[in-house]
N, C-alpha and C. Protein backbone atom coordinates (compact mmCIF):
# COMPACT_ATOMS: atom_id res chain seq x y z
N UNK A 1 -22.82 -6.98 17.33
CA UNK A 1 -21.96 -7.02 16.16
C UNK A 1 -21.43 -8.44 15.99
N UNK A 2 -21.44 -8.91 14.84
CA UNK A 2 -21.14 -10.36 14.50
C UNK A 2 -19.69 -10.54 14.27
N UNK A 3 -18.94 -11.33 15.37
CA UNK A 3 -17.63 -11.66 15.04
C UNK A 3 -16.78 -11.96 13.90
N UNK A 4 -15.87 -11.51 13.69
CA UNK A 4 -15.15 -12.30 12.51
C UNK A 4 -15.34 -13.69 12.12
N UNK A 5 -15.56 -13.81 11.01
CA UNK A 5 -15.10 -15.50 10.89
C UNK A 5 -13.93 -15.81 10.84
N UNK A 6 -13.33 -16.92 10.63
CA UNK A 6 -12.16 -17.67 11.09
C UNK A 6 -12.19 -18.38 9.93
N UNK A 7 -10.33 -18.37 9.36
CA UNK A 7 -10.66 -19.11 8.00
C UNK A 7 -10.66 -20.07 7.77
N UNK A 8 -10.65 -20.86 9.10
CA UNK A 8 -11.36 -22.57 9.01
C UNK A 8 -13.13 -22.49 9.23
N UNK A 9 -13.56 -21.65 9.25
CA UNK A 9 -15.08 -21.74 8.98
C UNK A 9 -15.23 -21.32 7.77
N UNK A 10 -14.59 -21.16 6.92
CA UNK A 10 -14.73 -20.66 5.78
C UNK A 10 -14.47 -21.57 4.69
N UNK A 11 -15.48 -22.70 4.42
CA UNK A 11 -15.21 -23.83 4.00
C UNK A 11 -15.51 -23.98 2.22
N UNK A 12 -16.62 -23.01 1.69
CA UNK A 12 -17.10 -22.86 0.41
C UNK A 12 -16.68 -21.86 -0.48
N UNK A 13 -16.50 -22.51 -1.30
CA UNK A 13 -15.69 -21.53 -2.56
C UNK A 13 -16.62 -21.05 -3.43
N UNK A 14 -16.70 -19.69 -3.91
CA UNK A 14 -18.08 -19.54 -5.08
C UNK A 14 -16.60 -18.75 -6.62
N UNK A 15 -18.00 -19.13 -7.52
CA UNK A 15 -16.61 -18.26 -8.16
C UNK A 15 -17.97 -17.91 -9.39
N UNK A 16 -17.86 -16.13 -9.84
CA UNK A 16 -18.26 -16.30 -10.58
C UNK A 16 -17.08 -14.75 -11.57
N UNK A 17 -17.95 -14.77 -12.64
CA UNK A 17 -17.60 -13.65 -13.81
C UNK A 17 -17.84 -12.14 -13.63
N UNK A 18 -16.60 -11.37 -13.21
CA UNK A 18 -16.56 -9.97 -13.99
C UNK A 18 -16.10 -9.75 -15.35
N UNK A 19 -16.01 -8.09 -15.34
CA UNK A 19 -15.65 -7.82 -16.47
C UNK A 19 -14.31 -7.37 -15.67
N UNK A 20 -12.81 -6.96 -16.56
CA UNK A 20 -11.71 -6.09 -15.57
C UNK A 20 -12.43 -5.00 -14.75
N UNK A 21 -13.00 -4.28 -15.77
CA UNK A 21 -13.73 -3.38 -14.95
C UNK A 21 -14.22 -3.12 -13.48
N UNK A 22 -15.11 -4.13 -13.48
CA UNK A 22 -15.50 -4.81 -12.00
C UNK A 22 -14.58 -4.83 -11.38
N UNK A 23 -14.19 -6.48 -12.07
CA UNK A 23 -12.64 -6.55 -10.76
C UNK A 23 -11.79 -5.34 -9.92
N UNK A 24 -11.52 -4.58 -10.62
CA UNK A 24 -10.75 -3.30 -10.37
C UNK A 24 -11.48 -2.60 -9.33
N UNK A 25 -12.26 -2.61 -9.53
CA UNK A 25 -13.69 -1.79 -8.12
C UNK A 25 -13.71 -2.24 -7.53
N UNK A 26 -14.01 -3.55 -7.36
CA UNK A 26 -13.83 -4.56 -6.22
C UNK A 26 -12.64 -4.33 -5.60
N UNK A 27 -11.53 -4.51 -6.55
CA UNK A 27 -10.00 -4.21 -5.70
C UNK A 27 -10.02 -3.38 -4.90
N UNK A 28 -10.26 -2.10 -5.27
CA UNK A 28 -9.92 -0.56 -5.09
C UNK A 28 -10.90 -0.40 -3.53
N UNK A 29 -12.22 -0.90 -4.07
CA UNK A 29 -13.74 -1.11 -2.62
C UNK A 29 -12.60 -1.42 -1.83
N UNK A 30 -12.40 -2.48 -1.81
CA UNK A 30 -11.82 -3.68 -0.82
C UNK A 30 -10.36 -3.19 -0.14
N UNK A 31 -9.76 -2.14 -0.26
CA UNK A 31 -8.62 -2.09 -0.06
C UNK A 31 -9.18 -0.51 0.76
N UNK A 32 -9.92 0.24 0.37
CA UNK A 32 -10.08 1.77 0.73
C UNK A 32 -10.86 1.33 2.36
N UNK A 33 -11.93 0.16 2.36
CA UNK A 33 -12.57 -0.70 3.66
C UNK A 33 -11.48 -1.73 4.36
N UNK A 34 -10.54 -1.45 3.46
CA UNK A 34 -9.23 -2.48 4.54
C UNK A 34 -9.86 -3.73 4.91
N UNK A 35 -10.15 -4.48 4.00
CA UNK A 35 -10.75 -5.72 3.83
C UNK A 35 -10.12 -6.28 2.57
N UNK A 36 -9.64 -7.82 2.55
CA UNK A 36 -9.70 -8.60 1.53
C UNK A 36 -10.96 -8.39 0.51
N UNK A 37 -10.44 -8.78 -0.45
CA UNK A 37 -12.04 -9.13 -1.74
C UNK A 37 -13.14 -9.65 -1.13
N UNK A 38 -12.53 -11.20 -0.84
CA UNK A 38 -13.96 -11.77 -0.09
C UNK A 38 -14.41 -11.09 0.72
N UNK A 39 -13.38 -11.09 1.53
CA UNK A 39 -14.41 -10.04 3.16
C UNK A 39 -15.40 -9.54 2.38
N UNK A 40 -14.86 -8.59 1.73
CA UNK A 40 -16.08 -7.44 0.73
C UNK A 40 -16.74 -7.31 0.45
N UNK A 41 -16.50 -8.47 -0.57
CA UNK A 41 -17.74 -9.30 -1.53
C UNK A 41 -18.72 -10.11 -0.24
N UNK A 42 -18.12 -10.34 0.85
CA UNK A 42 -19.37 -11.41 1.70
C UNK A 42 -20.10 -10.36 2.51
N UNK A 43 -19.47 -9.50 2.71
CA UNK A 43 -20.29 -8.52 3.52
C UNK A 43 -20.99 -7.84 2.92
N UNK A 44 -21.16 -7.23 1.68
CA UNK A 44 -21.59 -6.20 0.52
C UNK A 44 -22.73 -7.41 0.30
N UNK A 45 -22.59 -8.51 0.17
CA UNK A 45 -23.84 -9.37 -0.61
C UNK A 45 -24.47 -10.16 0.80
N UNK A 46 -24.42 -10.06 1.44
CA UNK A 46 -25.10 -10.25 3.12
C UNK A 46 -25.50 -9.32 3.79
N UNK A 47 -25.27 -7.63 3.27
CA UNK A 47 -25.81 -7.08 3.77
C UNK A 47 -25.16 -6.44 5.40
N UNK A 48 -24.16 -6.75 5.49
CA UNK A 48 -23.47 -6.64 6.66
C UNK A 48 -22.60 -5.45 6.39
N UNK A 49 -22.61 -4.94 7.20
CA UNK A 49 -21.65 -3.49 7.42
C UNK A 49 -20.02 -3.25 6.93
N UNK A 50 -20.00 -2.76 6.08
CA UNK A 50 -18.34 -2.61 5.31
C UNK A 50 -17.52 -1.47 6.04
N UNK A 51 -16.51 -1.38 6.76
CA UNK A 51 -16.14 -0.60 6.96
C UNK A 51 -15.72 0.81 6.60
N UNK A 52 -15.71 1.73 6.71
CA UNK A 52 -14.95 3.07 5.70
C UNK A 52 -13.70 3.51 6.47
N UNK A 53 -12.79 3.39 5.95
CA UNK A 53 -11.61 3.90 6.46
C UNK A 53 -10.96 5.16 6.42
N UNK A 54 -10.92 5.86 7.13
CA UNK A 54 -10.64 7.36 6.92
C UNK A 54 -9.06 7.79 6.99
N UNK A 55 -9.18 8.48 5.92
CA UNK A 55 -7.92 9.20 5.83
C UNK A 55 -7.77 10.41 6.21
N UNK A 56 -6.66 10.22 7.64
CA UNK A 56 -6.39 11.39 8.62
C UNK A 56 -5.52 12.36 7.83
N UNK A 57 -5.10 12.15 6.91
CA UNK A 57 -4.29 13.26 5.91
C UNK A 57 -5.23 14.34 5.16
N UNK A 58 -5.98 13.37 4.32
CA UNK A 58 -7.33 13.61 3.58
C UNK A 58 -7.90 14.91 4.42
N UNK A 59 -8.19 14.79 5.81
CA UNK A 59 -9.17 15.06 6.82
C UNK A 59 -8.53 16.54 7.20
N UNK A 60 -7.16 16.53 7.22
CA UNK A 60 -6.17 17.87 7.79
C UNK A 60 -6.11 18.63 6.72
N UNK A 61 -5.89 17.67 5.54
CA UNK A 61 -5.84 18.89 4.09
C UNK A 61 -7.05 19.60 3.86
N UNK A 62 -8.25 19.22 4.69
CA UNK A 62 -9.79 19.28 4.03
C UNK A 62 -9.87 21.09 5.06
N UNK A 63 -9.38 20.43 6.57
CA UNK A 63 -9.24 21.47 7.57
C UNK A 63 -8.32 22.83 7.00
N UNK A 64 -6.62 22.28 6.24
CA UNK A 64 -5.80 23.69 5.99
C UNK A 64 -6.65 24.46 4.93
N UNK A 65 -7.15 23.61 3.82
CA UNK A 65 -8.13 24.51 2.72
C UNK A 65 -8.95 25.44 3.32
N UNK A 66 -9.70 24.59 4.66
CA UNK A 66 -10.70 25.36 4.73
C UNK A 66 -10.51 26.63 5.94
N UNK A 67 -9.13 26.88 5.97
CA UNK A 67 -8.58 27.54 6.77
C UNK A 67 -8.20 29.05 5.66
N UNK A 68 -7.23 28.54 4.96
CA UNK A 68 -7.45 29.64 3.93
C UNK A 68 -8.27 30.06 3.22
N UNK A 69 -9.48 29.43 3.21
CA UNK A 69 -10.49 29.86 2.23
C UNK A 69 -11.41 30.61 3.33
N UNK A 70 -11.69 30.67 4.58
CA UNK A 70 -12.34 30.80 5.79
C UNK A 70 -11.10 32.57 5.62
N UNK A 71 -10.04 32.46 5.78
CA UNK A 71 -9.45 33.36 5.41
C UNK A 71 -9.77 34.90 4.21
N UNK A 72 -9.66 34.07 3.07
CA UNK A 72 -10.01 34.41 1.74
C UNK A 72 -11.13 35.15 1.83
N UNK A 73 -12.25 34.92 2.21
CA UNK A 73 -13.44 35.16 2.58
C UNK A 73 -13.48 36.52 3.11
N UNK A 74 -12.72 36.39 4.46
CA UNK A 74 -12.98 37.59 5.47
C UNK A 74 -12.03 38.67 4.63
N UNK A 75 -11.49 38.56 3.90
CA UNK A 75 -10.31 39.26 3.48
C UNK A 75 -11.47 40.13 2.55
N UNK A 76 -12.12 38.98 1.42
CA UNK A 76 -12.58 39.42 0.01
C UNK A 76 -13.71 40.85 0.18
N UNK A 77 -14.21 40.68 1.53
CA UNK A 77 -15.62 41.28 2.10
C UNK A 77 -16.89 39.84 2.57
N UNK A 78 -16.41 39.20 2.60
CA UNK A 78 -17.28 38.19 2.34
C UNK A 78 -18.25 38.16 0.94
N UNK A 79 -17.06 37.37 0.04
CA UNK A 79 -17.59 37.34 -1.04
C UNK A 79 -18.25 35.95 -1.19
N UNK A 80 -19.90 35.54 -1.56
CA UNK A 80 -20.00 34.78 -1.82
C UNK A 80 -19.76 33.48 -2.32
N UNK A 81 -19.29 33.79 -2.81
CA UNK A 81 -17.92 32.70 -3.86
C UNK A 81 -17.08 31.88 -3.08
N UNK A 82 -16.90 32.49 -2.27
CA UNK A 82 -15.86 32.02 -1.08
C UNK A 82 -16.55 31.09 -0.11
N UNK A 83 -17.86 31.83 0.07
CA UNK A 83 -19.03 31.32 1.23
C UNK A 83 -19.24 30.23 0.53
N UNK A 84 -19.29 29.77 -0.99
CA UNK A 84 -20.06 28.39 -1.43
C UNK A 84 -18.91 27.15 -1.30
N UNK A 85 -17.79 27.84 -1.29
CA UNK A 85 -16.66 26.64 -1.37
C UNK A 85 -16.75 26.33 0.12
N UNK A 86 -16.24 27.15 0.73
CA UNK A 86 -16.56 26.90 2.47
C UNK A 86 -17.46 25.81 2.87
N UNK A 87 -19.00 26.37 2.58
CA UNK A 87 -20.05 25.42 2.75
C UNK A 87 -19.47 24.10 1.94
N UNK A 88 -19.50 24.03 1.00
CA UNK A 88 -18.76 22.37 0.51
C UNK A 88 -18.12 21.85 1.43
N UNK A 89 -16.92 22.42 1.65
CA UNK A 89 -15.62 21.72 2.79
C UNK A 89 -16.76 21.47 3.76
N UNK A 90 -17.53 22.14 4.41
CA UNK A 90 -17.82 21.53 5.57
C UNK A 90 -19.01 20.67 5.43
N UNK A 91 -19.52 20.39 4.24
CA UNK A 91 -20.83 19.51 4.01
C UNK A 91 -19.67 18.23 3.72
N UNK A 92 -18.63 18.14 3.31
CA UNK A 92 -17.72 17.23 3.24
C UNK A 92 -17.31 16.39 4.19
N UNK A 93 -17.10 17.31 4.91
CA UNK A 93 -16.53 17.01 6.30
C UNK A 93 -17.89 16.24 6.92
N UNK A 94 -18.88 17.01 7.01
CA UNK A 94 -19.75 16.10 7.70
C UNK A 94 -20.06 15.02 7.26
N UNK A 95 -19.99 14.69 5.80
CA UNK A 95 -20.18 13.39 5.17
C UNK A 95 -19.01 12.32 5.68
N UNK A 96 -18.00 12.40 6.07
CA UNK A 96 -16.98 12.08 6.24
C UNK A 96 -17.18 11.66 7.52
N UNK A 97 -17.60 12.36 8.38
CA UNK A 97 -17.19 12.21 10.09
C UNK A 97 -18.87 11.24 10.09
N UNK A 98 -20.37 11.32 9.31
CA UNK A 98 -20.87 10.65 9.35
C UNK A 98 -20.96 9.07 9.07
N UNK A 99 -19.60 8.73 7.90
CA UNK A 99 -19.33 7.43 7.45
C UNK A 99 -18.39 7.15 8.35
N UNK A 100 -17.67 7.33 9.45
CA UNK A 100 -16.82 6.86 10.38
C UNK A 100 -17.98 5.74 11.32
């Protein structure tokens, strides 16, 4: 894994044109990977690994849903309906624990 740079190696400035649009994505990217813009932007266009930052709140609310609905279920007869939301939460979850 390639060390941080240091912001005295960080000697070249680039600058080019979004739209707000952009910018705003960029912001939003850059802040959800707990990275500055640049970081972002240098790692996203080098090809280098962006972090994903997980939200342990996100992750417990994903668990209580799927606690009552895991609930809901056994209650309904096992009503299908119940079984497809279930399966979501946990195809979620695995998407989630796979981007860590």
């Amino acid at each position: 894994m390639a060390r941080p740079l240091r912001s005295n190696e960080l000697t070249e400035a680039l600058r080019f044109r979004v739209t707000p649009k952009e910018r705003a994505e960029i912001a939003e990217a850059a802040v959800v990977a707990g990275l500055t813009k640049s970081d972002y932007i240098r790692r996203r266009v080098l090809g280098r690994k962006v972090p994903v930052k997980i939200d342990h709140q996100m992750i417990n609310e994903l668990r209580r849903q799927g606690g009552l609905l895991k609930h809901l279920w056994a209650e309904s007869g096992a009503s299908p309906i119940f079984k497809a939301a279930l399966d979501e939460i946990v195809i979620t979850m695995k998407r989630i624990a796979a981007a860590e």
